[in-house]
C-alpha atoms as a PDB file:
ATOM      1  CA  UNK A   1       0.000   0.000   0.000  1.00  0.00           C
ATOM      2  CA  UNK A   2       1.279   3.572  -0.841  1.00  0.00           C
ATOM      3  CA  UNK A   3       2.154   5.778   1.706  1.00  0.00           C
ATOM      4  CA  UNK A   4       5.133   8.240   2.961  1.00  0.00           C
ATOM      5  CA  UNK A   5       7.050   5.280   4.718  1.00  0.00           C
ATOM      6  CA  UNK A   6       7.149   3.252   1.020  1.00  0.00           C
ATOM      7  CA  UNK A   7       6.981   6.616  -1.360  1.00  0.00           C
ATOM      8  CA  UNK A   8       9.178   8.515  -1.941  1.00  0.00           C
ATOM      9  CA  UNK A   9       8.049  10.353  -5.198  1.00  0.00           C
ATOM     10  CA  UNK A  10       4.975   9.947  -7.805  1.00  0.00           C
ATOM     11  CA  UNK A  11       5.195   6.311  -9.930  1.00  0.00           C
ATOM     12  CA  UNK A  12       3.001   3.523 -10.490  1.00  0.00           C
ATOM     13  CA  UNK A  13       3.223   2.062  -7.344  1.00  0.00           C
ATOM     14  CA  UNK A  14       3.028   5.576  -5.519  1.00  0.00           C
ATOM     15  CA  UNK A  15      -0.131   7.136  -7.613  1.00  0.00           C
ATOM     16  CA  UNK A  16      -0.522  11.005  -6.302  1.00  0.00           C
ATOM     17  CA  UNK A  17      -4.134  10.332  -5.264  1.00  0.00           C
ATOM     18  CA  UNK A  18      -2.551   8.140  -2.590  1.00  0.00           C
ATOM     19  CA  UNK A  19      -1.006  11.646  -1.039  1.00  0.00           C
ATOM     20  CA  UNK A  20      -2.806  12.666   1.965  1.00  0.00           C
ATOM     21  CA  UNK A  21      -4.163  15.902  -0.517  1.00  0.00           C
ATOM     22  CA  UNK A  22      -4.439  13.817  -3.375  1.00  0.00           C
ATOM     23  CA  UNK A  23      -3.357  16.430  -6.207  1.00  0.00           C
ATOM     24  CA  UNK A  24      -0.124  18.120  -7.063  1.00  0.00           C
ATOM     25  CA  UNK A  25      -0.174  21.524  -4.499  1.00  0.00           C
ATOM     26  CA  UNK A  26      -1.109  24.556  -7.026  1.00  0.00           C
ATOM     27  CA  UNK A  27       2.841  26.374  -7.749  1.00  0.00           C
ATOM     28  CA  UNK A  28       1.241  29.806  -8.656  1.00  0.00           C
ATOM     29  CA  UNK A  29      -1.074  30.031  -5.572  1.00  0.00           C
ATOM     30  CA  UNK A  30       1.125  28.641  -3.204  1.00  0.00           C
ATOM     31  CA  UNK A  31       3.992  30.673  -4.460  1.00  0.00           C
ATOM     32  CA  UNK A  32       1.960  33.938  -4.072  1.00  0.00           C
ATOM     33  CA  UNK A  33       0.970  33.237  -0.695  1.00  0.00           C
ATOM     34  CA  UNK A  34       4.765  32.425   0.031  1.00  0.00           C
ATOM     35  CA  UNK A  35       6.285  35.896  -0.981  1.00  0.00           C
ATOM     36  CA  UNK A  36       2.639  37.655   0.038  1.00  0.00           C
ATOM     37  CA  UNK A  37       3.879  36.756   3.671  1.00  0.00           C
ATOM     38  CA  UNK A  38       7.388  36.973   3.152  1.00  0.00           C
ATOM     39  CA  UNK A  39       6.575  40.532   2.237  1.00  0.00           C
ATOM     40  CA  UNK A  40       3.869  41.214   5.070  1.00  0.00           C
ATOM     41  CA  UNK A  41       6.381  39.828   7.685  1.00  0.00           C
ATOM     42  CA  UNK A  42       9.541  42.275   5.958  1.00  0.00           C
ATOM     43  CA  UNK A  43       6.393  44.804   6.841  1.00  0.00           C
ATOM     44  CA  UNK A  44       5.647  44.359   9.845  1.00  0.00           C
ATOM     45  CA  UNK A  45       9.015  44.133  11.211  1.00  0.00           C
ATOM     46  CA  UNK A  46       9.675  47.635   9.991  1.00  0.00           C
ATOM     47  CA  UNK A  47       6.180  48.685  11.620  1.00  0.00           C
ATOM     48  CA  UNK A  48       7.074  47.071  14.807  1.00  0.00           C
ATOM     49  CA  UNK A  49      10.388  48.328  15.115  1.00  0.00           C
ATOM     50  CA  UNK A  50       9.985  52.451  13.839  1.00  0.00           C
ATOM     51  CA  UNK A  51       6.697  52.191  16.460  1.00  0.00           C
ATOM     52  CA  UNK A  52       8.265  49.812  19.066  1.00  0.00           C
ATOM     53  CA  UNK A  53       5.347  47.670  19.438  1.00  0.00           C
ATOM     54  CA  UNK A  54       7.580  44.847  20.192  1.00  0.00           C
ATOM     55  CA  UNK A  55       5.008  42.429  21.835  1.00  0.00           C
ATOM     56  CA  UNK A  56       2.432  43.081  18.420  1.00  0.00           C
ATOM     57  CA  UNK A  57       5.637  42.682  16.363  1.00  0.00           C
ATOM     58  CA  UNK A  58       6.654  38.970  17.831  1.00  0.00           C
ATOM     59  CA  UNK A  59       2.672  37.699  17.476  1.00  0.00           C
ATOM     60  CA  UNK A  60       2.616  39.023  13.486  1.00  0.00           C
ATOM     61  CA  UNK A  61       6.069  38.314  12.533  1.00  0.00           C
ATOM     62  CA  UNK A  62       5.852  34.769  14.159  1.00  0.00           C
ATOM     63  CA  UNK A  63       2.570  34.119  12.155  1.00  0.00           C
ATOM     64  CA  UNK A  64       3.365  36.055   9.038  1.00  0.00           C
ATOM     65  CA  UNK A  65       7.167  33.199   8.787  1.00  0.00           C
ATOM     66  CA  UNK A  66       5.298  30.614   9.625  1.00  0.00           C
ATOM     67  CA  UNK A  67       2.586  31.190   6.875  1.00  0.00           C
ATOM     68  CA  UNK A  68       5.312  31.952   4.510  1.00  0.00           C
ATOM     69  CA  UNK A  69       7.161  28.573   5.692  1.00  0.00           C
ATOM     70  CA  UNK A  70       4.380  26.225   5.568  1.00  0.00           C
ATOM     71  CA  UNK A  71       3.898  27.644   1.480  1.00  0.00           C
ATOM     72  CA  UNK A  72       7.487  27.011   0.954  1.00  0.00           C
ATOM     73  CA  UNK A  73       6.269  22.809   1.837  1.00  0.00           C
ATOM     74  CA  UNK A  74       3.568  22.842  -0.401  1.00  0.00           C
ATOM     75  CA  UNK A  75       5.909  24.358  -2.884  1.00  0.00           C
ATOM     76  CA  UNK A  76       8.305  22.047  -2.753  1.00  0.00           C
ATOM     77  CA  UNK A  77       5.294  19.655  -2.499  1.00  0.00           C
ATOM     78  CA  UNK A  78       4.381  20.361  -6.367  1.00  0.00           C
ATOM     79  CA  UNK A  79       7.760  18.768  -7.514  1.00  0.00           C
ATOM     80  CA  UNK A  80       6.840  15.989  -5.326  1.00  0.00           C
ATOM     81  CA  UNK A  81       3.549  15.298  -3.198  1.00  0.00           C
ATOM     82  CA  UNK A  82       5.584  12.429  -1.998  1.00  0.00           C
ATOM     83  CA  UNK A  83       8.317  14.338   0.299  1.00  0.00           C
ATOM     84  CA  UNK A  84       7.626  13.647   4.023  1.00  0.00           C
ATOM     85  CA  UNK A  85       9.693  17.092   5.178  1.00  0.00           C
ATOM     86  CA  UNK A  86       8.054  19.185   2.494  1.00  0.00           C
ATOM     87  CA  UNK A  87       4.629  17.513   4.229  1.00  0.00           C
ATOM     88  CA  UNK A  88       5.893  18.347   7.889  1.00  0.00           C
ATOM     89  CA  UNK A  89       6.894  21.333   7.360  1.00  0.00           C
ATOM     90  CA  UNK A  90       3.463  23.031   5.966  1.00  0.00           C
ATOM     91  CA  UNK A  91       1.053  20.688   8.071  1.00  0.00           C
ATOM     92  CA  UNK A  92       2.750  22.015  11.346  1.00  0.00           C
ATOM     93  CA  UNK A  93       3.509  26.028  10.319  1.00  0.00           C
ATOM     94  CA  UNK A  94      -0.364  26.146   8.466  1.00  0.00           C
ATOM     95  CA  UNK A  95      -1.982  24.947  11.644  1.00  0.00           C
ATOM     96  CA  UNK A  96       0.162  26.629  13.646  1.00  0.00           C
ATOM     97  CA  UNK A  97       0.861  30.384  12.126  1.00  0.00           C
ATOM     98  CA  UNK A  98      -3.323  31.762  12.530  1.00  0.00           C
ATOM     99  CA  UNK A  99      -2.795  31.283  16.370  1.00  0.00           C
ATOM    100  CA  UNK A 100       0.049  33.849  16.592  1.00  0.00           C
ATOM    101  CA  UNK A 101      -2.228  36.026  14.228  1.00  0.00           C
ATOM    102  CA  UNK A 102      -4.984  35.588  16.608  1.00  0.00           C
ATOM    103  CA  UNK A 103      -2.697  37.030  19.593  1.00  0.00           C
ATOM    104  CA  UNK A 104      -2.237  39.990  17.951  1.00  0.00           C
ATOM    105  CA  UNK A 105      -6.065  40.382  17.604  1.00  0.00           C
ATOM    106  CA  UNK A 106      -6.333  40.394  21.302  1.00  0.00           C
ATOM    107  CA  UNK A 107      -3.684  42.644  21.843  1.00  0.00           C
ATOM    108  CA  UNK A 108      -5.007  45.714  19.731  1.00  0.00           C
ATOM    109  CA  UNK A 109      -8.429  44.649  21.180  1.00  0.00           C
ATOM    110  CA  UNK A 110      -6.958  45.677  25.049  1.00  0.00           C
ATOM    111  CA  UNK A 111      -5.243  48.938  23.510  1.00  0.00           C
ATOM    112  CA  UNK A 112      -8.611  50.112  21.999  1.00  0.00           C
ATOM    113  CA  UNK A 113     -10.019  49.478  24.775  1.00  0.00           C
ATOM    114  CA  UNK A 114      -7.394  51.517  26.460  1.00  0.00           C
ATOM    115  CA  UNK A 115      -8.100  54.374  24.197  1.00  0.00           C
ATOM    116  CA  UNK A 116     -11.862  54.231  24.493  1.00  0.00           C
ATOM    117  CA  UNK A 117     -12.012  53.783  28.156  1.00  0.00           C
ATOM    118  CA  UNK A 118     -11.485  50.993  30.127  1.00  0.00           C
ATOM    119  CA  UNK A 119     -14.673  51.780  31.866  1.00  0.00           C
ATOM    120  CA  UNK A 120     -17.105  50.427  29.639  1.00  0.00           C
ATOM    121  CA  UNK A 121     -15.527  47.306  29.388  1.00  0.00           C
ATOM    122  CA  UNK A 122     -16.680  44.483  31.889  1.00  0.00           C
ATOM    123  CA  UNK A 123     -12.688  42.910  31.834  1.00  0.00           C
ATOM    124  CA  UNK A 124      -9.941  45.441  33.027  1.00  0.00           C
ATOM    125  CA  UNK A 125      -7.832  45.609  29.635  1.00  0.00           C
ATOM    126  CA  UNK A 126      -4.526  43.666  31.098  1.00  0.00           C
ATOM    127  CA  UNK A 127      -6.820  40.693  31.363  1.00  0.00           C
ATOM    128  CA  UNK A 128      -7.946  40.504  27.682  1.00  0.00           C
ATOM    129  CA  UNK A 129      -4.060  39.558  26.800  1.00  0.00           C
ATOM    130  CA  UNK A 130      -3.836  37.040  30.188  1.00  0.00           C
ATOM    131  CA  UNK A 131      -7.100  35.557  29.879  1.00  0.00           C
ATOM    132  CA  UNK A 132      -7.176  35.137  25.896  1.00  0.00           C
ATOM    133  CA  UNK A 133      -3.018  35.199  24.743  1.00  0.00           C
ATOM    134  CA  UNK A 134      -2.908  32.360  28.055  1.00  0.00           C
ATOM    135  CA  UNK A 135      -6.007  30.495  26.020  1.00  0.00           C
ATOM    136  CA  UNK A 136      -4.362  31.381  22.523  1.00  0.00           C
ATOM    137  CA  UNK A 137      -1.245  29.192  24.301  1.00  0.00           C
ATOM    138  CA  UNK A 138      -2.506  26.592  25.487  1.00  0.00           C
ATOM    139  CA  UNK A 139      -4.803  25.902  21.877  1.00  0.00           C
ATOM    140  CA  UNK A 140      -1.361  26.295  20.702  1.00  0.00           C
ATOM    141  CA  UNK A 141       0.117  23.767  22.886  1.00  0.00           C
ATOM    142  CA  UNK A 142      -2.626  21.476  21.756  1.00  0.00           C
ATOM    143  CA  UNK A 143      -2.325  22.089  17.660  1.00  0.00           C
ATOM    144  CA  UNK A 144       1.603  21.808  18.084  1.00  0.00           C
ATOM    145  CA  UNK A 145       1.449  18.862  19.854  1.00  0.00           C
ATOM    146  CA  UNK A 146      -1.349  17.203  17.797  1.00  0.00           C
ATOM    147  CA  UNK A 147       0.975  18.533  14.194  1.00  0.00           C
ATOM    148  CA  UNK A 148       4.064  16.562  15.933  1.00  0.00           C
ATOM    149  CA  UNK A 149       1.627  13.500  16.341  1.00  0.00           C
ATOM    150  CA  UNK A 150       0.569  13.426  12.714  1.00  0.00           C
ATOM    151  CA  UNK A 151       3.573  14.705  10.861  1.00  0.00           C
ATOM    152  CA  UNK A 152       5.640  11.726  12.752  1.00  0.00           C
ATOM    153  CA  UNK A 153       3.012   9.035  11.331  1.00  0.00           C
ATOM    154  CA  UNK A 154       2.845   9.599   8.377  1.00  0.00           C
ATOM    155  CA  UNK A 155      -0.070   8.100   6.129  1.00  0.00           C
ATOM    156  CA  UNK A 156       1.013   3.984   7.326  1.00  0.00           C
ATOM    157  CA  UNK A 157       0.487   4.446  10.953  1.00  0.00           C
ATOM    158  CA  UNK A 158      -3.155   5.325  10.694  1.00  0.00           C
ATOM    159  CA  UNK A 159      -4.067   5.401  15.000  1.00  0.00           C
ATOM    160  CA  UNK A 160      -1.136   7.802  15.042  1.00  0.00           C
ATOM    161  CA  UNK A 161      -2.572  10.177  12.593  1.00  0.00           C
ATOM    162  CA  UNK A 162      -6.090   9.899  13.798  1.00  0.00           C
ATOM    163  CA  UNK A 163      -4.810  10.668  17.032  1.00  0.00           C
ATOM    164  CA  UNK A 164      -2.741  13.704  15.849  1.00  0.00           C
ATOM    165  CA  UNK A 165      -6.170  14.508  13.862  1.00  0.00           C
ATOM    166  CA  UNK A 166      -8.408  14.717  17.449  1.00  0.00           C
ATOM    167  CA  UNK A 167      -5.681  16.957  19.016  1.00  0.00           C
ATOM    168  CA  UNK A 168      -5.557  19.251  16.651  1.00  0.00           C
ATOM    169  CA  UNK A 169      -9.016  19.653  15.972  1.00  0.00           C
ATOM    170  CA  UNK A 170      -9.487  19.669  19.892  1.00  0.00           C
ATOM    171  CA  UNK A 171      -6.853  22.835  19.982  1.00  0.00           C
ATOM    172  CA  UNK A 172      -9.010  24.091  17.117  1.00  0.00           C
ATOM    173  CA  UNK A 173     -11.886  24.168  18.674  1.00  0.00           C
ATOM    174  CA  UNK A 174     -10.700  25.817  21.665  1.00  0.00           C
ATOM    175  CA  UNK A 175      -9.324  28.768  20.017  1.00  0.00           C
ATOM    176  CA  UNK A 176     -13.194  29.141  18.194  1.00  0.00           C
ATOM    177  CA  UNK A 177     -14.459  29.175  21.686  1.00  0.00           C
ATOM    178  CA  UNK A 178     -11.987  31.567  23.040  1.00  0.00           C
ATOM    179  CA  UNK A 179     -12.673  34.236  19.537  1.00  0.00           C
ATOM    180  CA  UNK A 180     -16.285  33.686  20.526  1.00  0.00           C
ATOM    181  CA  UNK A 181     -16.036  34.551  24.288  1.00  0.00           C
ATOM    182  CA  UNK A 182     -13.683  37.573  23.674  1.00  0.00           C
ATOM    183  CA  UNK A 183     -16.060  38.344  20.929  1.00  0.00           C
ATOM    184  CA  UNK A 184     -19.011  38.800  23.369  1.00  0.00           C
ATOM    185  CA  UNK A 185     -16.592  40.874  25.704  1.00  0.00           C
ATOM    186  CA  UNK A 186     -15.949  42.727  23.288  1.00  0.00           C
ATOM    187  CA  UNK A 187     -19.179  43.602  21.684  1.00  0.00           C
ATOM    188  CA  UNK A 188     -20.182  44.549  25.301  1.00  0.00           C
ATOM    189  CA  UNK A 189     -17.290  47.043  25.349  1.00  0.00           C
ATOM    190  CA  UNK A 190     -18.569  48.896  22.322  1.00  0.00           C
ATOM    191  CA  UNK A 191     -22.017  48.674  22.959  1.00  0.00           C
ATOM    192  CA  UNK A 192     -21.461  50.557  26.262  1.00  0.00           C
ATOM    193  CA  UNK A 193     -18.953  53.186  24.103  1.00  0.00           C
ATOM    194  CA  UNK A 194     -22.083  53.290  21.790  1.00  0.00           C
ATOM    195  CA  UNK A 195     -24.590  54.602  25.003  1.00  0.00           C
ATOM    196  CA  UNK A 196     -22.069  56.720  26.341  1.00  0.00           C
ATOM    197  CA  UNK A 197     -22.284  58.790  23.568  1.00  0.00           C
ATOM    198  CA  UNK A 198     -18.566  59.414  23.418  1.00  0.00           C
ATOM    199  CA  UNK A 199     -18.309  57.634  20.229  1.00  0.00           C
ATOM    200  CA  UNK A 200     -14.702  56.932  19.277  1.00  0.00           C
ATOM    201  CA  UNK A 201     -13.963  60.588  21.097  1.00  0.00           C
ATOM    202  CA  UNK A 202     -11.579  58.284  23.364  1.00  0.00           C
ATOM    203  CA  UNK A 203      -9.910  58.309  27.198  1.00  0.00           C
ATOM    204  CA  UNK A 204      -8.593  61.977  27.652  1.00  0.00           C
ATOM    205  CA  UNK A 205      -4.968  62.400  28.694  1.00  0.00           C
ATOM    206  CA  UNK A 206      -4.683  63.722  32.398  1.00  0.00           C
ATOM    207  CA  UNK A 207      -1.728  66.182  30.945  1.00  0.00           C
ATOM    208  CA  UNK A 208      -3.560  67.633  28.152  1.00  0.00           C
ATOM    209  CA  UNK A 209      -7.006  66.989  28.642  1.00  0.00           C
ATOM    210  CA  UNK A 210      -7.155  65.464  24.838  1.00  0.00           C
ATOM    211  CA  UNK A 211      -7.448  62.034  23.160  1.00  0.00           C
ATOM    212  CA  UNK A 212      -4.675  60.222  23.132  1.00  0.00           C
ATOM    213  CA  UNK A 213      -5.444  59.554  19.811  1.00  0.00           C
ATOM    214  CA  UNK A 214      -7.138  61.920  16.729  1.00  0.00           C
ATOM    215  CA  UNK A 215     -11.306  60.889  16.820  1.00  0.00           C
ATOM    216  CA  UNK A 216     -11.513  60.552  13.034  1.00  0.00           C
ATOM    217  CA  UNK A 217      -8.752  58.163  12.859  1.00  0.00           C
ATOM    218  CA  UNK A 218     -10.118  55.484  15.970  1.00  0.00           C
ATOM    219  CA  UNK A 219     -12.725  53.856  13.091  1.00  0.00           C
ATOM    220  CA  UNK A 220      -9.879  52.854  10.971  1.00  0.00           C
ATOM    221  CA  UNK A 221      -8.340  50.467  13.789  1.00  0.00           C
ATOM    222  CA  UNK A 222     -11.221  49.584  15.029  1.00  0.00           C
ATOM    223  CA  UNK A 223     -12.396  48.229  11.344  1.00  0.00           C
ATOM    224  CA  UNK A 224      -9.180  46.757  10.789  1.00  0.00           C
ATOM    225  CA  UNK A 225      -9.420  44.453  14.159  1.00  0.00           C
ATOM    226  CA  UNK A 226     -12.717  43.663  13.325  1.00  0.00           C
ATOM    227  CA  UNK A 227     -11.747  42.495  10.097  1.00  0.00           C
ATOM    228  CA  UNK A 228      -8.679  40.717  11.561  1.00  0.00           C
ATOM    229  CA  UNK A 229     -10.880  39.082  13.928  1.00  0.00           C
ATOM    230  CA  UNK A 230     -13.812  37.819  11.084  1.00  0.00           C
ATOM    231  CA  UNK A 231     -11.265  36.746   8.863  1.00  0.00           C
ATOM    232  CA  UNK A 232      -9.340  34.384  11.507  1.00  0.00           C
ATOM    233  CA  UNK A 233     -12.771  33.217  12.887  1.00  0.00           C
ATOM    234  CA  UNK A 234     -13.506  32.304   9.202  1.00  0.00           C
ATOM    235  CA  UNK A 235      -9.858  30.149   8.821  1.00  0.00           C
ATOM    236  CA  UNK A 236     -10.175  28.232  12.845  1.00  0.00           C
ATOM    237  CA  UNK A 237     -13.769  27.684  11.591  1.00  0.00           C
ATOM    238  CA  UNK A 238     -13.045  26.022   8.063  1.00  0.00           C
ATOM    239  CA  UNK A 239     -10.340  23.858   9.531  1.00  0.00           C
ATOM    240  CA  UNK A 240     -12.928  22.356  12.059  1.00  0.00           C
ATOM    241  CA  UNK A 241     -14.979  20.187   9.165  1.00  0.00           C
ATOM    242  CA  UNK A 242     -11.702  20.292   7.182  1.00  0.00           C
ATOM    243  CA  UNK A 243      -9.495  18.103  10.056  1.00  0.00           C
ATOM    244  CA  UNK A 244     -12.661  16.464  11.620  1.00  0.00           C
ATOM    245  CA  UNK A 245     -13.126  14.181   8.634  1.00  0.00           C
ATOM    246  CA  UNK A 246      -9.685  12.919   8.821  1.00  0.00           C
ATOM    247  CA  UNK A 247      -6.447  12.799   6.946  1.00  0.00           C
ATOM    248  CA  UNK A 248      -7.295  13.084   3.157  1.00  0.00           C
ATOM    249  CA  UNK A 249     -11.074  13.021   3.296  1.00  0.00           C
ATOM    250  CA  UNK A 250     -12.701  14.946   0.139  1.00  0.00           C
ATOM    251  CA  UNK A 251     -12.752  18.798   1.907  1.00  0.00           C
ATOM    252  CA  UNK A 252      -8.754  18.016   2.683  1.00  0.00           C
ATOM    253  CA  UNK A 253      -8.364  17.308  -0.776  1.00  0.00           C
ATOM    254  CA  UNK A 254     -10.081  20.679  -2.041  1.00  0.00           C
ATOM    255  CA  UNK A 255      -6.929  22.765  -2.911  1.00  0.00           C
ATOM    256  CA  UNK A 256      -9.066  25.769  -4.013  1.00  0.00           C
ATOM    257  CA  UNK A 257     -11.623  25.734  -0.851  1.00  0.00           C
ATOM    258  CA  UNK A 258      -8.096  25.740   1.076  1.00  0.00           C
ATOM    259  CA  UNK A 259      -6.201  28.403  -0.192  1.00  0.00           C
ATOM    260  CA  UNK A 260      -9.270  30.701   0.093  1.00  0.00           C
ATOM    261  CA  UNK A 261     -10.600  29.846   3.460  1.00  0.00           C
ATOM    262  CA  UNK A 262      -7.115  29.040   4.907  1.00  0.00           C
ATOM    263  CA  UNK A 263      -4.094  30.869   2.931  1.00  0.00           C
ATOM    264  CA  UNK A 264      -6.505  34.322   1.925  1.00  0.00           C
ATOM    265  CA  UNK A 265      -8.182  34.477   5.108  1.00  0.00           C
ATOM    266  CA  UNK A 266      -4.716  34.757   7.339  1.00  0.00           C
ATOM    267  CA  UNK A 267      -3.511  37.069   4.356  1.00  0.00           C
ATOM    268  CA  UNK A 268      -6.249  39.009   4.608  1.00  0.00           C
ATOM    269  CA  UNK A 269      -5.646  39.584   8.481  1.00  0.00           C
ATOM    270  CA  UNK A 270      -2.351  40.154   8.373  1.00  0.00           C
ATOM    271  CA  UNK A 271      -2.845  42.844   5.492  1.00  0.00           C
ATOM    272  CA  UNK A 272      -5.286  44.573   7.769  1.00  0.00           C
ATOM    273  CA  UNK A 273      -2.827  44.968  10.824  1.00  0.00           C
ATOM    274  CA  UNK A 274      -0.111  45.810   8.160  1.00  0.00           C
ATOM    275  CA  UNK A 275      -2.040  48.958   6.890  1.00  0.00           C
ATOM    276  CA  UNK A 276      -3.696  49.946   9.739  1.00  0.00           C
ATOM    277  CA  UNK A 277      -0.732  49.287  11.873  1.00  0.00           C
ATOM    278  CA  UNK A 278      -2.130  49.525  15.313  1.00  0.00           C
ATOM    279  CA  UNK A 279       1.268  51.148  16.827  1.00  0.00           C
ATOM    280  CA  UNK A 280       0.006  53.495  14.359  1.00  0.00           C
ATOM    281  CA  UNK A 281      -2.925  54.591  16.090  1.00  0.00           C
ATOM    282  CA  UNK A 282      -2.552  53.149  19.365  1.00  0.00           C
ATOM    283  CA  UNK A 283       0.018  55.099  21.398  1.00  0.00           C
ATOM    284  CA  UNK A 284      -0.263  53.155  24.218  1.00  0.00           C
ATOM    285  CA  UNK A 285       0.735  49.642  22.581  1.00  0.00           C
ATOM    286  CA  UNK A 286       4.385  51.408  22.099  1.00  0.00           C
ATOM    287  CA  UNK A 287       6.819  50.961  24.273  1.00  0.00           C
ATOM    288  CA  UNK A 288       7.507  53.005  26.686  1.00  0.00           C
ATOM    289  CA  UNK A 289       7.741  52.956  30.447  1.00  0.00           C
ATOM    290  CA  UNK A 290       5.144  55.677  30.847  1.00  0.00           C
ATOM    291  CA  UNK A 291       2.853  53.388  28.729  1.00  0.00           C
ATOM    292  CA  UNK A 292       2.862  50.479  30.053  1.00  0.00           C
ATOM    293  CA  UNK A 293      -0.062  48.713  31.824  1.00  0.00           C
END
């Protein structure tokens, strides 16, 4: 039987429907997505760096290398669906990258907050990164360990891969749960902006008596970590039905359903945060001893 312990590359004996995804990985897609991240993580390192938002800077640039990483598998994967690293390599950066992403939601979500007034919102803002980064970890924790499972298997040790399959889907489905829980916090938080009738008019400065940050410009980072947020609900969602059927059942094998719900989505996020950089508009996520919290 054909599978990454006995195949080595595509032949008779080693057919490339036997793969895991079943077709030779699209070169121009994957390809764009690789230097479309390379490029959003060169980016964001200059972002995070000129604005010192180090902590922002780690979460994107970690998830911006690992998206471009896991492209450079499936890459190498078109030459040959058959290569066990090339496999590896993308299964474990692709599950992994969306969860550093997803950090970086919550931290511009506890610096808006900042800006708007803590006040309205029902968590003070230094829990929104304990609470929900500590939850992003340990759903991290889970998909990493649950990637190591089923990227040592292979496709011949099939209880090993299933097994990998349930922990990854179970880390999965605890970072949905977490995106929905912070959702509600959050929609609380703006709802209670909304009645104030301050609007986006923000926390005034004890020194100057002014918004930390211009009015007119709030809506822009506010839309852009709403986006951010939709987009990497949309990815943590797909992979749900995508992983739950197991290793190389039809939705797996659905390149274009992938790169759109997976690769664009995470793209998409990332491109957000990259031109609406929150250091940008958020004063306090720079550093700066005064500013911290």
């Amino acid at each position: 039987m054909a599978s990454y312990a006995t195949c080595s590359e595509v032949g008779p004996l080693c057919p490339v429907e036997s793969t895991t995804y079943g077709y030779y990985p699209s070169f121009g897609g994957n390809i764009f997505f690789t230097a479309f991240f390379a490029l959003l993580g060169l980016c964001q390192a200059g972002l995070g760096v000129y604005y010192r938002t180090w902590t922002f800077l780690i979460a994107l640039l970690v998830g911006t290398l690992m998206e471009m990483a896991g492209y450079i598998g499936r890459v190498l994967m078109h030459d040959n669906p058959w290569s066990g690293p090339a496999f590896k390599l993308q299964i474990v950066c692709l599950v992994l990258a969306p969860t550093f992403v997803a950090a970086g939601v919550y931290l511009t979500l506890k610096h808006i907050i900042l800006s708007l007034g803590p006040e309205h919102s029902i968590l003070k803002p230094r829990l929104f990164t304990w609470i929900f980064i500590g939850c992003d970890i340990g759903s991290l924790l889970l998909q990493a360990a649950g990637g190591g499972v089923a990227a040592a298997a292979g496709k011949n040790d099939v209880k090993m891969l299933d097994a990998g399959d349930n922990i990854i889907i179970a880390g999965i489905a605890f970072q949905v749960a977490t995106m929905v829980v912070c959702a509600f916090f959050a929609i609380v938080f703006f709802w209670r902006v909304f009645k104030s009738g301050d609007g986006f008019s923000g926390e005034k400065n004890l020194d100057t008596g002014v918004s930390p940050i211009v009015p007119k410009w709030m809506p822009f980072i506010v839309g852009a970590e709403i986006f951010a947020y939709v987009t990497v609900l949309i990815r943590c969602i797909y992979r749900l039905p995508e992983m739950a059927g197991g290793w190389g059942n039809p939705l797996m094998q659905k390149e274009n359903e992938f790169l759109v719900l997976d690769g664009m989505m995470i793209a998409l996020a990332c491109l957000a945060f990259t031109l609406f950089h929150p250091g940008i508009f958020l004063p306090s996520l720079r550093f700066a001893p005064k500013n911290r919290t």
